[in-house]
Every structure is written in C-alpha cells, then in structure tokens.
N, C-alpha and C. Protein backbone atom coordinates (compact mmCIF):
# COMPACT_ATOMS: atom_id res chain seq x y z
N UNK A 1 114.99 65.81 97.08
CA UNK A 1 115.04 67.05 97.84
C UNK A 1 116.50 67.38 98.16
N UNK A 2 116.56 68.55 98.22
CA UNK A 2 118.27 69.02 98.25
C UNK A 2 118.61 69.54 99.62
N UNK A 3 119.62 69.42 99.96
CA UNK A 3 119.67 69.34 101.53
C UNK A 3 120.19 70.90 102.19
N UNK A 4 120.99 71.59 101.19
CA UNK A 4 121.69 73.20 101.42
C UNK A 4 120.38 73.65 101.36
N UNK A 5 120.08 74.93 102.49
CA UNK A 5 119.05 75.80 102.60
C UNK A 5 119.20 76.38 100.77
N UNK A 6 120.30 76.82 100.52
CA UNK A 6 120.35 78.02 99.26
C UNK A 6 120.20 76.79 98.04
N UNK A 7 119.85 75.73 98.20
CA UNK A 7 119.77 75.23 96.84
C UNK A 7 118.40 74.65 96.54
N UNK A 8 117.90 74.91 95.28
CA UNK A 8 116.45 75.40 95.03
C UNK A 8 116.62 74.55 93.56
N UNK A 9 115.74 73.78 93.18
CA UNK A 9 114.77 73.14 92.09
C UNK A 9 115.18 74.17 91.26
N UNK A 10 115.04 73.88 89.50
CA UNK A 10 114.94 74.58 88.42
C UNK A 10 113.57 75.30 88.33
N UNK A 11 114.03 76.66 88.11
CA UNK A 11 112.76 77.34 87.93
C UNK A 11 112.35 78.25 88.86
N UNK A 12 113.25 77.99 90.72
CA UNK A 12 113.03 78.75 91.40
C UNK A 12 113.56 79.87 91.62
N UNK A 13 112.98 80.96 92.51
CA UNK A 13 114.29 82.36 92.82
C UNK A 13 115.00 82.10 93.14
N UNK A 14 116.49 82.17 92.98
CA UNK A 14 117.87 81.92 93.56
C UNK A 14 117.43 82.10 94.85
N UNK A 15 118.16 81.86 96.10
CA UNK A 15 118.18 81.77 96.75
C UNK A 15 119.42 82.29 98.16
N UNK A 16 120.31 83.18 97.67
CA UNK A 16 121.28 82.91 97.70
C UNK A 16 121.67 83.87 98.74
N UNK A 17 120.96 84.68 99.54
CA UNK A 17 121.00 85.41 100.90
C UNK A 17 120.23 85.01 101.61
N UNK A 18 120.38 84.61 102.70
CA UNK A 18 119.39 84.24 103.88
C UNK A 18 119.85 84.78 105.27
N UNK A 19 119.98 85.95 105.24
CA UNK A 19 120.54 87.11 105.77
C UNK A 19 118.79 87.60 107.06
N UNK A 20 117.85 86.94 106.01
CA UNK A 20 116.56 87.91 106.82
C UNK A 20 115.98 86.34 107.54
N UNK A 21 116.50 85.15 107.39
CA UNK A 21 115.99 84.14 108.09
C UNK A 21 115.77 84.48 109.39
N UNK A 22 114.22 84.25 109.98
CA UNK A 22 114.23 84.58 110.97
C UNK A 22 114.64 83.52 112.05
N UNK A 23 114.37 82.42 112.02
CA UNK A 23 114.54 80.40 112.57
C UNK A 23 116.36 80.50 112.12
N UNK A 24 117.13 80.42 113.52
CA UNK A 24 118.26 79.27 113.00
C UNK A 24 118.47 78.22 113.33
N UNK A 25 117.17 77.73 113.67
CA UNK A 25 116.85 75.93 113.47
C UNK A 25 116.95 75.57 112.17
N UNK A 26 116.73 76.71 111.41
CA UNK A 26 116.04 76.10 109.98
C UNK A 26 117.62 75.91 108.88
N UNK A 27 117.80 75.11 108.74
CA UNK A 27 119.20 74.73 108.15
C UNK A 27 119.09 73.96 106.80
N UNK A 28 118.11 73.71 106.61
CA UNK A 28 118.01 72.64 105.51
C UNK A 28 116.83 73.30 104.25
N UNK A 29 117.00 73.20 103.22
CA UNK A 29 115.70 73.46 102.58
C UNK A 29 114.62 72.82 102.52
N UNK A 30 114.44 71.30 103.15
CA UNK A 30 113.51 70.68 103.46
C UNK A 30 112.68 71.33 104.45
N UNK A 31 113.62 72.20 105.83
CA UNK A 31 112.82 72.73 107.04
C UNK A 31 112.54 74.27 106.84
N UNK A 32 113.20 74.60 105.79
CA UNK A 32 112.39 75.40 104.75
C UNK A 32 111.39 75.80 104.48
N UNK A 33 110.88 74.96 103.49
CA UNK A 33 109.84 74.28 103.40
C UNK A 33 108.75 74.02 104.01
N UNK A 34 109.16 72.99 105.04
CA UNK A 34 108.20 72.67 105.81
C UNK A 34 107.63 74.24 106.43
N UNK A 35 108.68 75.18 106.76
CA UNK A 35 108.36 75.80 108.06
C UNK A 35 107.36 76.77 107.10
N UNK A 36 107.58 77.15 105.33
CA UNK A 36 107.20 78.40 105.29
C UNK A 36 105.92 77.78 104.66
N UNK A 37 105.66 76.39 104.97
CA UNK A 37 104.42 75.74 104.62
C UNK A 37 103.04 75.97 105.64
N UNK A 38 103.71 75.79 107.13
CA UNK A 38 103.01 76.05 108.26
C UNK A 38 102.16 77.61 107.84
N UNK A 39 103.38 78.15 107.88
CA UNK A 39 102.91 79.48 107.66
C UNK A 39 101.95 80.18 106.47
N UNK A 40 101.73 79.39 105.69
CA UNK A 40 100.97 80.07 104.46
C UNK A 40 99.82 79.06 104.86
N UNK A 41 99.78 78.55 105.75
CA UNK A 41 98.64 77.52 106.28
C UNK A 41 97.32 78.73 106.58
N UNK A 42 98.48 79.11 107.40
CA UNK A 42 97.72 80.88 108.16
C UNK A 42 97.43 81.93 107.58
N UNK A 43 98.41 81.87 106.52
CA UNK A 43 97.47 82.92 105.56
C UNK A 43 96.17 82.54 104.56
N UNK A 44 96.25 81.09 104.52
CA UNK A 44 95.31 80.62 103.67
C UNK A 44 93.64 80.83 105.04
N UNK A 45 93.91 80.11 106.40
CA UNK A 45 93.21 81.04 107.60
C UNK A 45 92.59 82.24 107.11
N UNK A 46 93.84 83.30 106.97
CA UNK A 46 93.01 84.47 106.90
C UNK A 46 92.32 84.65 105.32
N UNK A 47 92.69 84.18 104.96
CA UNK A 47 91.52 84.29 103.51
C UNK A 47 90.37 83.82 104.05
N UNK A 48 90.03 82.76 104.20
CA UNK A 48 88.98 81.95 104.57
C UNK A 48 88.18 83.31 105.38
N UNK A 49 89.27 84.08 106.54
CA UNK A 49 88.07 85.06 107.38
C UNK A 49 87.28 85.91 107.08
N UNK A 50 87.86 86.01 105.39
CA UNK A 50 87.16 87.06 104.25
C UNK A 50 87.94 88.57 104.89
N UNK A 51 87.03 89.54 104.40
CA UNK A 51 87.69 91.32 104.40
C UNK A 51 88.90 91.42 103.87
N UNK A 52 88.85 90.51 103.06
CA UNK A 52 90.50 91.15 101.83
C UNK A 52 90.04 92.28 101.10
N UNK A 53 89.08 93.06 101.50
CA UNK A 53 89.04 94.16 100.03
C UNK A 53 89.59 93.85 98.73
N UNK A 54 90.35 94.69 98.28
CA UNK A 54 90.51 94.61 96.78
C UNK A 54 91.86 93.69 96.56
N UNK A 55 91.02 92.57 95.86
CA UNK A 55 92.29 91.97 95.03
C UNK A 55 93.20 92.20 94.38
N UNK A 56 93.13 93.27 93.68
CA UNK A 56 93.54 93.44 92.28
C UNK A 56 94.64 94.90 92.68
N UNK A 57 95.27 94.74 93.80
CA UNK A 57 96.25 96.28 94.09
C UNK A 57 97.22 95.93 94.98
N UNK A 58 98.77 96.56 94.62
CA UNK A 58 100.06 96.13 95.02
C UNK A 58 99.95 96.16 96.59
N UNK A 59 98.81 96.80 97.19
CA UNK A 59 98.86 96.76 98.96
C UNK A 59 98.41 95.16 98.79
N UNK A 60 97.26 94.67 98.24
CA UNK A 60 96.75 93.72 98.51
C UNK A 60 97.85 92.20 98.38
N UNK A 61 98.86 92.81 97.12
CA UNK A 61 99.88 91.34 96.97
C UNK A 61 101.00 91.57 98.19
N UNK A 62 101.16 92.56 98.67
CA UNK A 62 102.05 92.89 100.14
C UNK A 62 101.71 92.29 101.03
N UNK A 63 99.82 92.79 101.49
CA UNK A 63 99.60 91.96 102.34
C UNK A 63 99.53 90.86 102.42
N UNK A 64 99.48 89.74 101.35
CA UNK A 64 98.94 88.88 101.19
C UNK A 64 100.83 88.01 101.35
N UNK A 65 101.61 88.03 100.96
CA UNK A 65 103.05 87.87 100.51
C UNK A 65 103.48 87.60 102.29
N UNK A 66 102.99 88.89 102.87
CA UNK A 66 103.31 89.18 103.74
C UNK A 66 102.89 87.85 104.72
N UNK A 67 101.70 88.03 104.70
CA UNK A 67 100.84 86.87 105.63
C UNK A 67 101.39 85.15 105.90
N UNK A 68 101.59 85.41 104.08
CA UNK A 68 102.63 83.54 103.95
C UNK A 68 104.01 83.31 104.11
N UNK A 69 104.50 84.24 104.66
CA UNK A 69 105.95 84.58 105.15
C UNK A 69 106.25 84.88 106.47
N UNK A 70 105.63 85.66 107.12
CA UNK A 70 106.18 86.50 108.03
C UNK A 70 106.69 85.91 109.32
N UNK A 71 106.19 84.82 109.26
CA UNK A 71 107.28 83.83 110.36
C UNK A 71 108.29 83.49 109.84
N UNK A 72 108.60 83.65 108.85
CA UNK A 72 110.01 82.71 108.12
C UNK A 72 111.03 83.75 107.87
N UNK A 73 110.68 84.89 107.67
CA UNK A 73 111.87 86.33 106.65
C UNK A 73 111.06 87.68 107.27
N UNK A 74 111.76 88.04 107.40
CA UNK A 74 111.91 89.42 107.80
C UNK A 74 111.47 90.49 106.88
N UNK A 75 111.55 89.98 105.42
CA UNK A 75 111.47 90.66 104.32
C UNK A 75 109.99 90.75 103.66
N UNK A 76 109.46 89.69 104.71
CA UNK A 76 107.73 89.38 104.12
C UNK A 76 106.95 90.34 103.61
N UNK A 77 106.36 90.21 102.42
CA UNK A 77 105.98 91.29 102.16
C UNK A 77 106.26 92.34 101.46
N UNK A 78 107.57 92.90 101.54
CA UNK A 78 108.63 93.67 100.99
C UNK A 78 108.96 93.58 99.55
N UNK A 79 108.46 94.62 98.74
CA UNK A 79 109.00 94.54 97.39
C UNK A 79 110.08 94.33 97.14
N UNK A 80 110.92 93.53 96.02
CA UNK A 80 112.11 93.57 95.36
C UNK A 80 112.83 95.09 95.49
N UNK A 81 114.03 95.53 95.77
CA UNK A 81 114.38 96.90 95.88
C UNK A 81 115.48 96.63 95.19
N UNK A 82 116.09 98.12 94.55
CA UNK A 82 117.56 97.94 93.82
C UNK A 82 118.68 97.40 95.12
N UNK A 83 118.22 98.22 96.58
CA UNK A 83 119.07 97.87 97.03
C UNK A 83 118.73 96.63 97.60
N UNK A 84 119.76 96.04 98.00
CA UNK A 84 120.67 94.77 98.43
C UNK A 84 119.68 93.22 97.34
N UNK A 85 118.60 93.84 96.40
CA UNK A 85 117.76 92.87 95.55
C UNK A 85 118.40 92.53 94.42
N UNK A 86 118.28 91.47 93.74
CA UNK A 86 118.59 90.27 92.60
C UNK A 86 118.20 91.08 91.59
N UNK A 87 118.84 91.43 90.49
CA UNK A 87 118.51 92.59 89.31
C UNK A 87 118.36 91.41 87.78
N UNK A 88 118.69 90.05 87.71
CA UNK A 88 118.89 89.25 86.93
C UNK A 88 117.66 88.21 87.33
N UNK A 89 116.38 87.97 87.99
CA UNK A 89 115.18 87.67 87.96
C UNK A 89 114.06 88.65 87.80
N UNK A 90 113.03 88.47 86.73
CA UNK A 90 111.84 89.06 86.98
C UNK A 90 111.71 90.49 86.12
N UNK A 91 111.54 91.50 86.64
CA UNK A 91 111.87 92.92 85.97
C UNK A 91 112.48 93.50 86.74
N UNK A 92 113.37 94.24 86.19
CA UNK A 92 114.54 95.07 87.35
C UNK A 92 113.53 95.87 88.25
N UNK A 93 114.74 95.74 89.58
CA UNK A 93 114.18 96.31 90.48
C UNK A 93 113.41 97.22 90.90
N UNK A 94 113.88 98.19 90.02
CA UNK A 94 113.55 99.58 89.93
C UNK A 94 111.90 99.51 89.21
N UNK A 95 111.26 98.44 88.52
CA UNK A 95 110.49 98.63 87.82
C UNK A 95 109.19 97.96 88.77
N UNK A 96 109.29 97.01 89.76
CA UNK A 96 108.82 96.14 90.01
C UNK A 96 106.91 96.91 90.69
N UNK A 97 107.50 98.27 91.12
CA UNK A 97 106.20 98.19 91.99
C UNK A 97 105.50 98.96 90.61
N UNK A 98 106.05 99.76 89.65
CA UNK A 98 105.10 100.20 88.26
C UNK A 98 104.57 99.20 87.63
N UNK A 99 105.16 98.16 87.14
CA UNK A 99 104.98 96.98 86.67
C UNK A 99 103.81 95.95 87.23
N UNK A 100 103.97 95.94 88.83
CA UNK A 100 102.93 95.17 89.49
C UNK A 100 101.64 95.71 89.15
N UNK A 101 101.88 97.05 89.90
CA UNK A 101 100.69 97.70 89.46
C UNK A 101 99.83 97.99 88.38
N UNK A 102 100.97 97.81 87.16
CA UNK A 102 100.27 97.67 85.87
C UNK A 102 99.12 96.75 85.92
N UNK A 103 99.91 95.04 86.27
CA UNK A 103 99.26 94.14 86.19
C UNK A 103 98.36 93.81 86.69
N UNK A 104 97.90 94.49 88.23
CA UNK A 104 96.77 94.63 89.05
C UNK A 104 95.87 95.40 88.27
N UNK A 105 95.86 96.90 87.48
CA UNK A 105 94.78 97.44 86.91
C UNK A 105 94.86 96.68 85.62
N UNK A 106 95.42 96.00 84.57
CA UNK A 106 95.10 95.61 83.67
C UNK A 106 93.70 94.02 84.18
N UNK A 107 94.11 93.56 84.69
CA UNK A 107 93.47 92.65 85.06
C UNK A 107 92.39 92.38 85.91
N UNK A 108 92.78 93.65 87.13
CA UNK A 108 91.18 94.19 87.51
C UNK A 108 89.75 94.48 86.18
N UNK A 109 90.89 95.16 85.19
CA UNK A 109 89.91 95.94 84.12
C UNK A 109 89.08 94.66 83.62
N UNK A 110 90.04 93.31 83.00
CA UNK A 110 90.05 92.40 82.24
C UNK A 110 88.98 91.64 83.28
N UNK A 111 88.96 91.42 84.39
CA UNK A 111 87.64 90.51 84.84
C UNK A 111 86.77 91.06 84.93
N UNK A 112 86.74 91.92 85.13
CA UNK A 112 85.22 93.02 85.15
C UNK A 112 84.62 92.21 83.67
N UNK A 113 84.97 92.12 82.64
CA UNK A 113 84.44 91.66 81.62
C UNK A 113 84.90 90.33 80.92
N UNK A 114 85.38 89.32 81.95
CA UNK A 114 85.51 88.33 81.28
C UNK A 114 84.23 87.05 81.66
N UNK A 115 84.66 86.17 80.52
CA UNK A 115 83.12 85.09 81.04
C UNK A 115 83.75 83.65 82.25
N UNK A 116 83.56 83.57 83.11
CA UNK A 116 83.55 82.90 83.99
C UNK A 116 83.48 81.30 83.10
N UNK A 117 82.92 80.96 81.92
CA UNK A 117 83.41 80.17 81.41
C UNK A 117 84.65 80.00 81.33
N UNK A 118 85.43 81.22 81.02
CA UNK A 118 87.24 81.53 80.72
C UNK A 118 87.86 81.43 81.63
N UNK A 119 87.84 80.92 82.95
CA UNK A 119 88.03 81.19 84.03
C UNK A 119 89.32 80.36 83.81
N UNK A 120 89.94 79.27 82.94
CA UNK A 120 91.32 78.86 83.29
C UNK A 120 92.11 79.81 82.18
N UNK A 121 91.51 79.90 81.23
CA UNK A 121 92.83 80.85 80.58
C UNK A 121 93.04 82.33 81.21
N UNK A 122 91.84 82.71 81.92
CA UNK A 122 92.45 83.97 82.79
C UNK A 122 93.32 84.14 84.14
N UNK A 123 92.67 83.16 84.35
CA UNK A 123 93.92 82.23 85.20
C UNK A 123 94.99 81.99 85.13
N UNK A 124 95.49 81.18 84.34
CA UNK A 124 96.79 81.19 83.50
C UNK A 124 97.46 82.43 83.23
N UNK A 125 96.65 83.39 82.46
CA UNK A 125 97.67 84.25 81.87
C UNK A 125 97.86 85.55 83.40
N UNK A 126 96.66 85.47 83.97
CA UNK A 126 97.14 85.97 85.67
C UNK A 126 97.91 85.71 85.73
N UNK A 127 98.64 84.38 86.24
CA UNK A 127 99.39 84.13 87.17
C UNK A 127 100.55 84.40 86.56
N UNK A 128 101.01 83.70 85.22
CA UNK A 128 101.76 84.19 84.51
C UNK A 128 102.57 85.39 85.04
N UNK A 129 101.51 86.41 84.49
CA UNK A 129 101.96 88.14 84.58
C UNK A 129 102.59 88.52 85.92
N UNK A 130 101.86 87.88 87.07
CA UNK A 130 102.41 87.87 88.42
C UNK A 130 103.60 87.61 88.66
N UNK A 131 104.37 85.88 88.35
CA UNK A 131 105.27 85.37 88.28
C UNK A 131 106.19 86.32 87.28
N UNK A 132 105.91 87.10 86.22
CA UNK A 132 106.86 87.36 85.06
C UNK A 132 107.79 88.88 86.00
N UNK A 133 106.70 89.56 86.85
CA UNK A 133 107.25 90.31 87.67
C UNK A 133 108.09 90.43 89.06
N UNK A 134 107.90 88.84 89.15
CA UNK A 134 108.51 88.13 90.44
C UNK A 134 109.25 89.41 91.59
N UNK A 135 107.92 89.81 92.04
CA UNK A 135 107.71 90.86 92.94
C UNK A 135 108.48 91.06 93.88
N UNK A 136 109.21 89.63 94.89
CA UNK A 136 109.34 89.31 96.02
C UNK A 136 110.68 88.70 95.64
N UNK A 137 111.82 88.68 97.27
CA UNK A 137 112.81 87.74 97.59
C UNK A 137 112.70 86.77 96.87
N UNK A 138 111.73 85.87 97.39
CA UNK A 138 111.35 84.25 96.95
C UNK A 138 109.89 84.78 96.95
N UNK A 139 109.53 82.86 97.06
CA UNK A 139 107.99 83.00 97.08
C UNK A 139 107.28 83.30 96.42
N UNK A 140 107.89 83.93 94.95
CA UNK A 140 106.88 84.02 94.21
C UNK A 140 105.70 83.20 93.76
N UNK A 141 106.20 81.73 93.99
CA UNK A 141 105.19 81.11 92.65
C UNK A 141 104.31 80.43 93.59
N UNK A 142 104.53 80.36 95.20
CA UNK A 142 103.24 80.13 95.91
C UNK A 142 102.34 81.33 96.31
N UNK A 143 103.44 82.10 96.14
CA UNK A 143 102.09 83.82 96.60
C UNK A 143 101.64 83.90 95.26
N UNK A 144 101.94 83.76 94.21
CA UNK A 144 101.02 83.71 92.85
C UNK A 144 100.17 83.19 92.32
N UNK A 145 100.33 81.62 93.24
CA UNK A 145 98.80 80.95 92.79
C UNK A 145 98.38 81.25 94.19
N UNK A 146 98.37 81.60 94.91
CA UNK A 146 97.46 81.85 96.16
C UNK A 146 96.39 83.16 95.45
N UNK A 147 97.38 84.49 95.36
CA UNK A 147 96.63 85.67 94.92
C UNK A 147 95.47 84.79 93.91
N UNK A 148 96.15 84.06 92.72
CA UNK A 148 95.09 83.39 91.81
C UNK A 148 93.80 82.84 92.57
N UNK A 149 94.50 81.97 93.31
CA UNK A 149 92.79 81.44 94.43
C UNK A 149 91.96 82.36 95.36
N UNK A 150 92.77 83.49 95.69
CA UNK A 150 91.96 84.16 96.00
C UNK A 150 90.79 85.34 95.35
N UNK A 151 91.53 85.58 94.11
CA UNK A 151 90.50 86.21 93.07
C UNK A 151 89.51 85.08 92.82
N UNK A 152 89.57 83.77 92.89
CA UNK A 152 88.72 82.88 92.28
C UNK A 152 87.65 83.29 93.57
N UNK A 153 88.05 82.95 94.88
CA UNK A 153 87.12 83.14 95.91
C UNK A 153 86.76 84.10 96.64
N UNK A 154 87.18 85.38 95.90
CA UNK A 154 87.27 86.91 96.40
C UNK A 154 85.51 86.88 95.55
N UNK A 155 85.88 86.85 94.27
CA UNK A 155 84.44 87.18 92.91
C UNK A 155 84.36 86.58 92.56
N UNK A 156 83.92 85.41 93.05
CA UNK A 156 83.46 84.02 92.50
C UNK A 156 82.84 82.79 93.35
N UNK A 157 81.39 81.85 93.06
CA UNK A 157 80.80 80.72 93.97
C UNK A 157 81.71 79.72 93.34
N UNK A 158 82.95 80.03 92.74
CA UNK A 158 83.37 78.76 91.83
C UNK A 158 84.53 78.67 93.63
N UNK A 159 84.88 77.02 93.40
CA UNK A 159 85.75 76.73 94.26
C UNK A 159 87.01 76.96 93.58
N UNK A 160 88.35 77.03 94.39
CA UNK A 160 89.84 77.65 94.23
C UNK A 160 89.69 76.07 92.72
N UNK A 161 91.13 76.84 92.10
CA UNK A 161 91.11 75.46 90.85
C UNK A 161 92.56 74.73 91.80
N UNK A 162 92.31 73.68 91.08
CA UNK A 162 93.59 72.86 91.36
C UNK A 162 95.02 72.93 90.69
N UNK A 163 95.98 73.12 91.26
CA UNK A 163 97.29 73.44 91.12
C UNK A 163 98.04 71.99 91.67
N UNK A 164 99.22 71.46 90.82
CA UNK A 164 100.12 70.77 91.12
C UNK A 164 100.39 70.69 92.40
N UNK A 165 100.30 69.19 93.26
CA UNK A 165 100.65 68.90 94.40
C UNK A 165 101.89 69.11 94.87
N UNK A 166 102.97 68.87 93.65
CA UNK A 166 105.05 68.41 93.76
C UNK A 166 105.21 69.41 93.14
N UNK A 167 105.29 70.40 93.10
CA UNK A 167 105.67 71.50 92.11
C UNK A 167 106.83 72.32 92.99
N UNK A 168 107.22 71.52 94.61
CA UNK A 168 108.85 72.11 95.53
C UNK A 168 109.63 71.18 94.91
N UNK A 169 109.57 70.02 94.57
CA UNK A 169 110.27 68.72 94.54
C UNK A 169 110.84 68.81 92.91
N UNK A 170 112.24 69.08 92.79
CA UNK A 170 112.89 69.42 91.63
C UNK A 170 112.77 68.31 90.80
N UNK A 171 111.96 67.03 91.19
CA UNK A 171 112.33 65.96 90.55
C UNK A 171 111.17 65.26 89.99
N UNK A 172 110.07 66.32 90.37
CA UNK A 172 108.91 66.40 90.20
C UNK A 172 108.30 66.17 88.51
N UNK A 173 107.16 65.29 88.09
CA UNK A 173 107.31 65.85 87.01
C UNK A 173 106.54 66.91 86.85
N UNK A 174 105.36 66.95 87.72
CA UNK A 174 104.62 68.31 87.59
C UNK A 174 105.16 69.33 87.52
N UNK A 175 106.22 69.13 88.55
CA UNK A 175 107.35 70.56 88.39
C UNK A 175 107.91 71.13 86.82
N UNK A 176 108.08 70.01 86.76
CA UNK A 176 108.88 69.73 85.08
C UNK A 176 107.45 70.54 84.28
N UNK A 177 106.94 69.94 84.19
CA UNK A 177 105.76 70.49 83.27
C UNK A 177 105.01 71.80 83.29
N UNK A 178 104.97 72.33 84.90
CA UNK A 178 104.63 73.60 85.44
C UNK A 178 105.81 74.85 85.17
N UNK A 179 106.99 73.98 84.98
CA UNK A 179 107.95 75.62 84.72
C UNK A 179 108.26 75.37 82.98
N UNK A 180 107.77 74.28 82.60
CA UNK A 180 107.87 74.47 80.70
C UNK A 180 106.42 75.10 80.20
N UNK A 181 105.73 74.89 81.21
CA UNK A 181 104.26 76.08 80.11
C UNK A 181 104.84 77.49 80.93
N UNK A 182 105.50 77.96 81.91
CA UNK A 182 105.84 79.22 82.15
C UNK A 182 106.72 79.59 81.02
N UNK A 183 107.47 78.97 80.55
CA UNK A 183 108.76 79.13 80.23
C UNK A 183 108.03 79.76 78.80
N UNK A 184 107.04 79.07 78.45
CA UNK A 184 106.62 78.72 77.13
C UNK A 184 105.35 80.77 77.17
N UNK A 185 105.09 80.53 77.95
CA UNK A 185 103.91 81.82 78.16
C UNK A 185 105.35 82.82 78.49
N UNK A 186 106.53 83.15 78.58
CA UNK A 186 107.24 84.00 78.29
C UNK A 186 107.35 84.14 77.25
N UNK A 187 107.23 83.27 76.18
CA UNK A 187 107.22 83.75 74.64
C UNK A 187 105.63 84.17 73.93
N UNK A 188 104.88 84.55 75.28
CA UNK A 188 103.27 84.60 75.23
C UNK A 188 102.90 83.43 74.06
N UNK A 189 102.78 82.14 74.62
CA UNK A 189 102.17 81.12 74.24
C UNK A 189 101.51 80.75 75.26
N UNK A 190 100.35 80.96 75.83
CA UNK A 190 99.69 80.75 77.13
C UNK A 190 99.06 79.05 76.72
N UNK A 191 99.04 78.82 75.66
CA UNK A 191 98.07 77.80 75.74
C UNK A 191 98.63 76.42 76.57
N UNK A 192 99.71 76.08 76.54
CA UNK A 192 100.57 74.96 77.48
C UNK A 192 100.32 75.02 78.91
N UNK A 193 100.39 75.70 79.74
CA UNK A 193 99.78 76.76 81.25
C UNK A 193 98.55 76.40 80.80
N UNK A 194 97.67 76.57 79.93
CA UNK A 194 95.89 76.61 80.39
C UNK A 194 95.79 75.15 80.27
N UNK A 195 96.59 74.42 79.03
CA UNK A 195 96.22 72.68 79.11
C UNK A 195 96.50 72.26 80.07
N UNK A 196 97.55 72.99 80.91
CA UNK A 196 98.23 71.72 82.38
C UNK A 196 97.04 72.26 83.26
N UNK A 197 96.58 73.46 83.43
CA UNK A 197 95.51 73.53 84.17
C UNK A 197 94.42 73.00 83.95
N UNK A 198 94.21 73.36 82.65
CA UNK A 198 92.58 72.38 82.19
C UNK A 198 93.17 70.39 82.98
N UNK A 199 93.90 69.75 82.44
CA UNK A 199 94.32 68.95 82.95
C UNK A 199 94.00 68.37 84.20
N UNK A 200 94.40 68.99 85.17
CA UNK A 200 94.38 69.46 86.72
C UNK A 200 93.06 69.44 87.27
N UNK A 201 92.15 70.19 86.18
CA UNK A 201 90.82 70.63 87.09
C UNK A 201 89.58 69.66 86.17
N UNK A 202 89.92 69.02 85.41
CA UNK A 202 88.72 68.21 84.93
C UNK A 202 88.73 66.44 85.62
C-alpha cells in the first residue's frame, strides 16, 4: 500500500487534485480508502432499501456515484467536465454524459433480451463499457461493479456475482489480472474479463 494520498495502483484514475477532499484527517491513501469504504458501505444500505427505479440511465449512475462518495468529495456524483477535468482518461470530457448515455440505452435494450444463462458475459462486457467511459473524478471501477450488482439485484432472484477481494492493493494479483482482461476488452476481447469472472463465481 502506498502511503501519498495522490498515489494510486496501476490501472487507477490519476489522482492528482484533491482540491474537493472533504476530511483533512485523511492524508494517506490507506485512510482513503478506508474512509471511502465506510461510505459505499451506505450506499450498498441504500440498495438493499430497494426504489432505485431505473438502472439503466445517467441520473441513476449520478445517484448511485453519488451515494458511495459523498462523505469523501465534494464532487460525488458529478460528471467528468472539460472544466478543471482529466481529458487523457476515459472519453473526453466533452463526450462523457452522450457516451454514458449511449451505454445505459444500449444495454437497457440488450437485457431486455438476453438469457440469464449469459449473465457473466453481460456482465463483463457491462462493466467494461462503464469503466471505458470512466464517468467520474475517481471511483470508477467500484461505482462500476456496484451499478453491475445492482442490475443483477435490480432484475434478477440471482444473488450479486463475486468480484475480486484485493483489486485496491497494487500488489495484488487479482489486481494484476483484473486490469489485464480490461486492458484486453479495450481491444474488444471480452473473453479474459468473463474467464476471471467465471473463475470468481464457480
């Protein structure tokens, strides 16, 4: 674990303004961590209370972004913007809320008719698409498999799937293995992402 708040594992959003920190207890990326762990504790809470309406729409990844943050950043919630936002992760700024939204109606469309047998490769290539738009400051890749668990338990008796325990810990190998099938589904090869999941959940 790395001890500078701004220094982040391979694979993560830079990190490199912390301008909207709301805690200046929080000094370390370990208390980081910890703190924005508490907090998505509570948003995982409000899933559980149900009335998420629609999964599948850029209010719903706001609110939801929002919920696992909003004790930690100021920014919770808050789309990527040209201004004062990172133009060298994700899709430029300017594109981020067309783009999201793409990916919310393509994939709304796509479960309406997929077989619940398929349930890890749609999975996969979900989250994927989520992460490829890296919507947010940070946080993407825990608000991305969250949104994922919550479509599982939004329209579905299936329980959330299992996701890598070490996937903060740069030294991780899950980590290692979780950002080489991303890396690998940017060249749309999804199948590496569905084996580490198939993996995971059998």
């Amino acid at each position: 674990m790395t001890d500078k708040i701004t220094d982040q594992p391979d694979g993560a959003t830079p990190l490199d303004d912390i301008s909207g920190l709301l805690r200046d207890e929080i000094t370390t990326r370990e208390q980081l961590n910890a703190a924005e762990t508490v907090n998505i504790l509570s948003a995982e809470d409000w899933i559980e209370g149900g009335h998420l309406g629609d999964v599948f729409t850029v209010g719903f990844y706001m609110k939801l972004h929002k919920r696992m943050y909003v004790e930690v950043w100021q920014w919770a919630g808050t789309l990527r913007s040209v201004t004062g936002a990172r133009s060298n992760i994700g899709v430029a700024p300017e594109m981020v809320p067309m783009e999201l939204g793409r990916v919310a109606m393509d994939y709304n469309k796509e479960w309406e008719t997929h077989d619940q047998e398929s349930l890890i490769p749609f999975i996969a290539s979900y989250h994927h698409a989520l992460i490829r738009v890296q919507p947010f400051n940070n946080g993407n890749g825990r608000w991305a498999r969250l949104a994922c668990d919550v479509v599982i338990k939004r329209l579905t008796k299936i329980k959330p799937i299992t996701w890598a325990t070490d996937t903060l810990n740069a030294d991780s190998d899950e980590r290692k293995q979780y950002i080489a099938a991303l890396k690998r589904a940017d060249d749309f090869d999804y199948q590496p992402l569905i084996d580490y999941l198939k993996e995971l959940n059998t």
